[in-house]
N, C-alpha and C. Protein backbone atom coordinates (compact mmCIF):
# COMPACT_ATOMS: atom_id res chain seq x y z
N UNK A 1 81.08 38.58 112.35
CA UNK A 1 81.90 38.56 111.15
C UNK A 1 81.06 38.14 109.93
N UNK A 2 79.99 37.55 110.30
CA UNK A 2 79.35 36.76 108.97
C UNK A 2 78.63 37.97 108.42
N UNK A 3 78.06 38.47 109.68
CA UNK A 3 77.71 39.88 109.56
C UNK A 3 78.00 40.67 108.16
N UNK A 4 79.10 41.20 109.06
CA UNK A 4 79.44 41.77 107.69
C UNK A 4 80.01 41.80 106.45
N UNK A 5 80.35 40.39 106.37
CA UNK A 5 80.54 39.81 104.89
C UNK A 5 79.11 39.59 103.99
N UNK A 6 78.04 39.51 105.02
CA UNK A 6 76.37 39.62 104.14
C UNK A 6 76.25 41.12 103.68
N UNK A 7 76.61 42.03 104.94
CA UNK A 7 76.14 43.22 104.01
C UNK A 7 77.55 44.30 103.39
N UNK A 8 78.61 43.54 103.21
CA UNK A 8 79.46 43.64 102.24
C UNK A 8 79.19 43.15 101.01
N UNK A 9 78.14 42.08 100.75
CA UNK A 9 78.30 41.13 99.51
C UNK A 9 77.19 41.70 98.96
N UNK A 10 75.69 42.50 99.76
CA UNK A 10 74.91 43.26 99.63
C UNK A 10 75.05 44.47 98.68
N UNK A 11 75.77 45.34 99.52
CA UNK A 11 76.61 46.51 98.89
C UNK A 11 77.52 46.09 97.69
N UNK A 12 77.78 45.34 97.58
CA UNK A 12 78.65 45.17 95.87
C UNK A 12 77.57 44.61 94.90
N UNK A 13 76.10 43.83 95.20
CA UNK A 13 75.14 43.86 94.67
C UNK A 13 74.90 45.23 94.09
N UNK A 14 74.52 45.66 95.50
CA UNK A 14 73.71 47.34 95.48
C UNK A 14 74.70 48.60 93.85
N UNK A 15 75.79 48.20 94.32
CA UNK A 15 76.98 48.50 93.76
C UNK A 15 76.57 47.90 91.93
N UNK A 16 76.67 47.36 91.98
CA UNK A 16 76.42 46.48 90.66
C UNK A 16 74.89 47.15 89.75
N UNK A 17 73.75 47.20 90.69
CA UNK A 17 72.82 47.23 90.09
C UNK A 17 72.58 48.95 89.76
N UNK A 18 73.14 49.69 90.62
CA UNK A 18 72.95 51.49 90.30
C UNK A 18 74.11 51.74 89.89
N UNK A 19 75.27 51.25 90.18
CA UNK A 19 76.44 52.14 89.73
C UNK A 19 77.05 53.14 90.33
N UNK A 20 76.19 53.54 91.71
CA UNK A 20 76.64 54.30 92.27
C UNK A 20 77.45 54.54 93.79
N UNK A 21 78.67 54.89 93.72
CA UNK A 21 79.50 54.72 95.12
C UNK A 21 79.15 55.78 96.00
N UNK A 22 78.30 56.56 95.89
CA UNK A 22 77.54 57.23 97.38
C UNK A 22 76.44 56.51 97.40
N UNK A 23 75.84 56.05 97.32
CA UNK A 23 74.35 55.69 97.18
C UNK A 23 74.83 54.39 98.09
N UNK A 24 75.79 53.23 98.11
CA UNK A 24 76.50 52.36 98.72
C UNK A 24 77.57 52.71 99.62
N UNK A 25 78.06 54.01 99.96
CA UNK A 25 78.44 54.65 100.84
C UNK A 25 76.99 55.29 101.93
N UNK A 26 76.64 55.32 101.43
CA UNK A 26 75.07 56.25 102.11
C UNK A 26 74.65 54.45 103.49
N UNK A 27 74.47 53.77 102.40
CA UNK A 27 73.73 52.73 102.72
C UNK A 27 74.60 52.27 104.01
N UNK A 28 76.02 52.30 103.74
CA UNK A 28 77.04 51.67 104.64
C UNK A 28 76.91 52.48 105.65
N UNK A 29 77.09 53.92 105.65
CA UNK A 29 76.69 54.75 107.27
C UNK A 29 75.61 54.47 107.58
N UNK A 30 74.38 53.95 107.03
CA UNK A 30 73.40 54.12 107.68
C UNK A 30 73.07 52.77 108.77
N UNK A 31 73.97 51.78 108.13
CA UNK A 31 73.96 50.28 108.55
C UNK A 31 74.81 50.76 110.01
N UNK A 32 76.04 50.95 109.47
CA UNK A 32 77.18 51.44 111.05
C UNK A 32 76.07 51.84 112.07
N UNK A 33 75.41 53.21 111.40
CA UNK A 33 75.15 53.66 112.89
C UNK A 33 74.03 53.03 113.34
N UNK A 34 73.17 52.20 112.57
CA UNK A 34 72.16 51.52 113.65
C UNK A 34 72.55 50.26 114.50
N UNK A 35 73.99 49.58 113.74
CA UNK A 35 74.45 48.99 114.58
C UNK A 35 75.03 49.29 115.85
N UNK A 36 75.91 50.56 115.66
CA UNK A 36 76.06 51.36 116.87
C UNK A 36 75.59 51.68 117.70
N UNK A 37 73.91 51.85 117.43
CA UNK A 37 73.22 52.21 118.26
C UNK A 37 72.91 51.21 118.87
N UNK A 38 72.81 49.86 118.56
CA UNK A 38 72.12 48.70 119.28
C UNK A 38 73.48 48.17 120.12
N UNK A 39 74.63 48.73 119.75
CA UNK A 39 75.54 48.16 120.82
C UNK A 39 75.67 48.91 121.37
N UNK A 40 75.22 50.05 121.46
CA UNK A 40 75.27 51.12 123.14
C UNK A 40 76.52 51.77 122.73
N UNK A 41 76.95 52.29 121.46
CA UNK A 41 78.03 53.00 121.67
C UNK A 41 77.92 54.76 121.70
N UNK A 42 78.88 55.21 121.94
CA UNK A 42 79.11 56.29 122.02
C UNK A 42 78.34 57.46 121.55
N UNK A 43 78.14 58.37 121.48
CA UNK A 43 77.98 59.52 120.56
C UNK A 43 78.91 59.88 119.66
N UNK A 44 79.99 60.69 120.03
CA UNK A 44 81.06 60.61 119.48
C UNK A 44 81.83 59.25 118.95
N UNK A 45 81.76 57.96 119.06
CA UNK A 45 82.48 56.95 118.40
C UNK A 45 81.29 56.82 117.04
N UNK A 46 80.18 57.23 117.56
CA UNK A 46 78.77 56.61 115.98
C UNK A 46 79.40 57.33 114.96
N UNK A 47 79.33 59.19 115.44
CA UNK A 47 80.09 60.01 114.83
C UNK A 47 81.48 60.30 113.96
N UNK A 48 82.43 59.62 114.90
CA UNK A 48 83.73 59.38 114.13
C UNK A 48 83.58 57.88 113.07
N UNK A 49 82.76 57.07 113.46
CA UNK A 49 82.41 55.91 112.82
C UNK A 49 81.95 56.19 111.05
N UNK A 50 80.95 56.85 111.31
CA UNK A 50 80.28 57.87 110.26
C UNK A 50 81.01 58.66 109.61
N UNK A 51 81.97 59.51 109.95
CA UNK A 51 82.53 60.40 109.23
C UNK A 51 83.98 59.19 108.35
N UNK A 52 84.54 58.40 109.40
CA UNK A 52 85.51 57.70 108.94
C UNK A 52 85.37 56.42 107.75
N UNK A 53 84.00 56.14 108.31
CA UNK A 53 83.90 54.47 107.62
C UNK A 53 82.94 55.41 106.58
N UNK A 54 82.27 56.16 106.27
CA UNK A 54 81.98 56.75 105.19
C UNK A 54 83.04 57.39 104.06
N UNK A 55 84.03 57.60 104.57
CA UNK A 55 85.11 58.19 103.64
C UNK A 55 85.45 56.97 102.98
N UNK A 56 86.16 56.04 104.14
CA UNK A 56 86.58 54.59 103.43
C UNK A 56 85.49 53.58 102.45
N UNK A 57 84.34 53.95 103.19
CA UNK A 57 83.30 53.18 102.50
C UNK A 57 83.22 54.38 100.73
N UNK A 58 82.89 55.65 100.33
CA UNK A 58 82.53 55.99 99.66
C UNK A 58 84.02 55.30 98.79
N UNK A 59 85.45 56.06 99.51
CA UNK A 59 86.44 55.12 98.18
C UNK A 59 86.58 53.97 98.10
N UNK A 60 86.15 53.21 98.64
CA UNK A 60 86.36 51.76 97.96
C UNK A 60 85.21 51.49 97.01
N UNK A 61 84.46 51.53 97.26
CA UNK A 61 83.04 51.31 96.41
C UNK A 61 83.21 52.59 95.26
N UNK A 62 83.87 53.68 95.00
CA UNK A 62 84.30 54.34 94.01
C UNK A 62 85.36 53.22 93.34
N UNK A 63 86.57 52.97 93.77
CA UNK A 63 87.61 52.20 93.33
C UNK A 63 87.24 50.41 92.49
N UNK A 64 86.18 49.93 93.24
CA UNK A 64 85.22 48.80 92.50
C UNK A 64 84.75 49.39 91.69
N UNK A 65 83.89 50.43 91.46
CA UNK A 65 83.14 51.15 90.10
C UNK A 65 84.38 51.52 89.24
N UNK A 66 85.25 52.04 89.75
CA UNK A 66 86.11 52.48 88.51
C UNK A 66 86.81 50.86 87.66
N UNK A 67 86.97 50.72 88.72
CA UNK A 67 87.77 49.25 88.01
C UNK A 67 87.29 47.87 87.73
N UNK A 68 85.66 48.57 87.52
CA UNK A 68 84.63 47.04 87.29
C UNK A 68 84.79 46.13 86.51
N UNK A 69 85.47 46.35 85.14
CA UNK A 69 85.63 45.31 83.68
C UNK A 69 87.31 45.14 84.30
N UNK A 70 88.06 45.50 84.95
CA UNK A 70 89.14 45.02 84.93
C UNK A 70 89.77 43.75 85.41
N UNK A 71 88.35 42.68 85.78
CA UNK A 71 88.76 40.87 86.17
C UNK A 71 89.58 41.09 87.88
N UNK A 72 90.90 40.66 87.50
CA UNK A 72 91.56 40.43 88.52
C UNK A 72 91.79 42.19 89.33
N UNK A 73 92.44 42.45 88.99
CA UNK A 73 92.17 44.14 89.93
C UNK A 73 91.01 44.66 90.42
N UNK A 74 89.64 44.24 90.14
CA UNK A 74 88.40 44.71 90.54
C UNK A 74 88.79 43.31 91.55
N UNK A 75 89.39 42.04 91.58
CA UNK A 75 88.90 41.18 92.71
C UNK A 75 90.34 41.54 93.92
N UNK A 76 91.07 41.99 93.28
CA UNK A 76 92.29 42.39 94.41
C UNK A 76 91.68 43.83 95.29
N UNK A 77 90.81 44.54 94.22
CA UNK A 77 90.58 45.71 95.46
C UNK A 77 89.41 45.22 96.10
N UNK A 78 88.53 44.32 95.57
CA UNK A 78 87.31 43.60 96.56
C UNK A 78 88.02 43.28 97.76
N UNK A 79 89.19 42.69 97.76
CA UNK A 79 89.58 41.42 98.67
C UNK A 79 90.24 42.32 100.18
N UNK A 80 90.87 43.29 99.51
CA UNK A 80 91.96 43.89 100.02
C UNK A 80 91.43 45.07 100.94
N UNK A 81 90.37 45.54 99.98
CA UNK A 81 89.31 46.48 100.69
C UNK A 81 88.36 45.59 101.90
N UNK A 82 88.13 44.21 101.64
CA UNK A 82 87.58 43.60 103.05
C UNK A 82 88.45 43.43 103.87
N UNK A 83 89.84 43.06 103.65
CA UNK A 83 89.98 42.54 104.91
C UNK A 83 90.53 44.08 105.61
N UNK A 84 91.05 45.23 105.10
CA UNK A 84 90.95 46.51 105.75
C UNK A 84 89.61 46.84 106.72
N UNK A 85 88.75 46.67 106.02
CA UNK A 85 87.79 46.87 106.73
C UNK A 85 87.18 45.97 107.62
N UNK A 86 88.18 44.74 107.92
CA UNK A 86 87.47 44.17 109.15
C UNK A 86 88.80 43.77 110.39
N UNK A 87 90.03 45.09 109.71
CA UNK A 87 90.59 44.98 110.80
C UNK A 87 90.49 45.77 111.96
């Protein structure tokens, strides 16, 4: 879990310094699947992992870029977008 609150907090860096929500979508599949790979999973689960947590990963990190100057709504979709993603 600490896990991935480091390279969640990473990616909103990453996020911050280019501006860009594929480039922090890119980064996020590439993290999944080497973790995947070191836990022995699937072919098909790396795959659906990749196709799924890349969709979710590219819109949320779009949805933080769009709504960066907006204070509290850029921290409700930070918040709301983690704990989705670590259920």
């Amino acid at each position: 879990m600490i896990l991935r609150i480091l390279i969640l907090i990473g990616l909103v860096k990453l996020l911050d310094e280019t501006e860009s929500p594929l480039t922090c979508a890119i980064v996020y599949i590439i993290i999944s699947l080497i973790l995947g790979l070191l836990y022995s999973v699937s072919v098909t689960g790396l795959l659906v992992t990749a196709i799924l947590g890349g969709a979710f990963a590219f819109l949320y990190f779009w949805l933080l870029q769009k709504y960066k100057y907006t204070g509290l709504l850029w921290w409700a979709i930070l918040i709301i977008g983690a704990l989705i993603g670590f259920i």
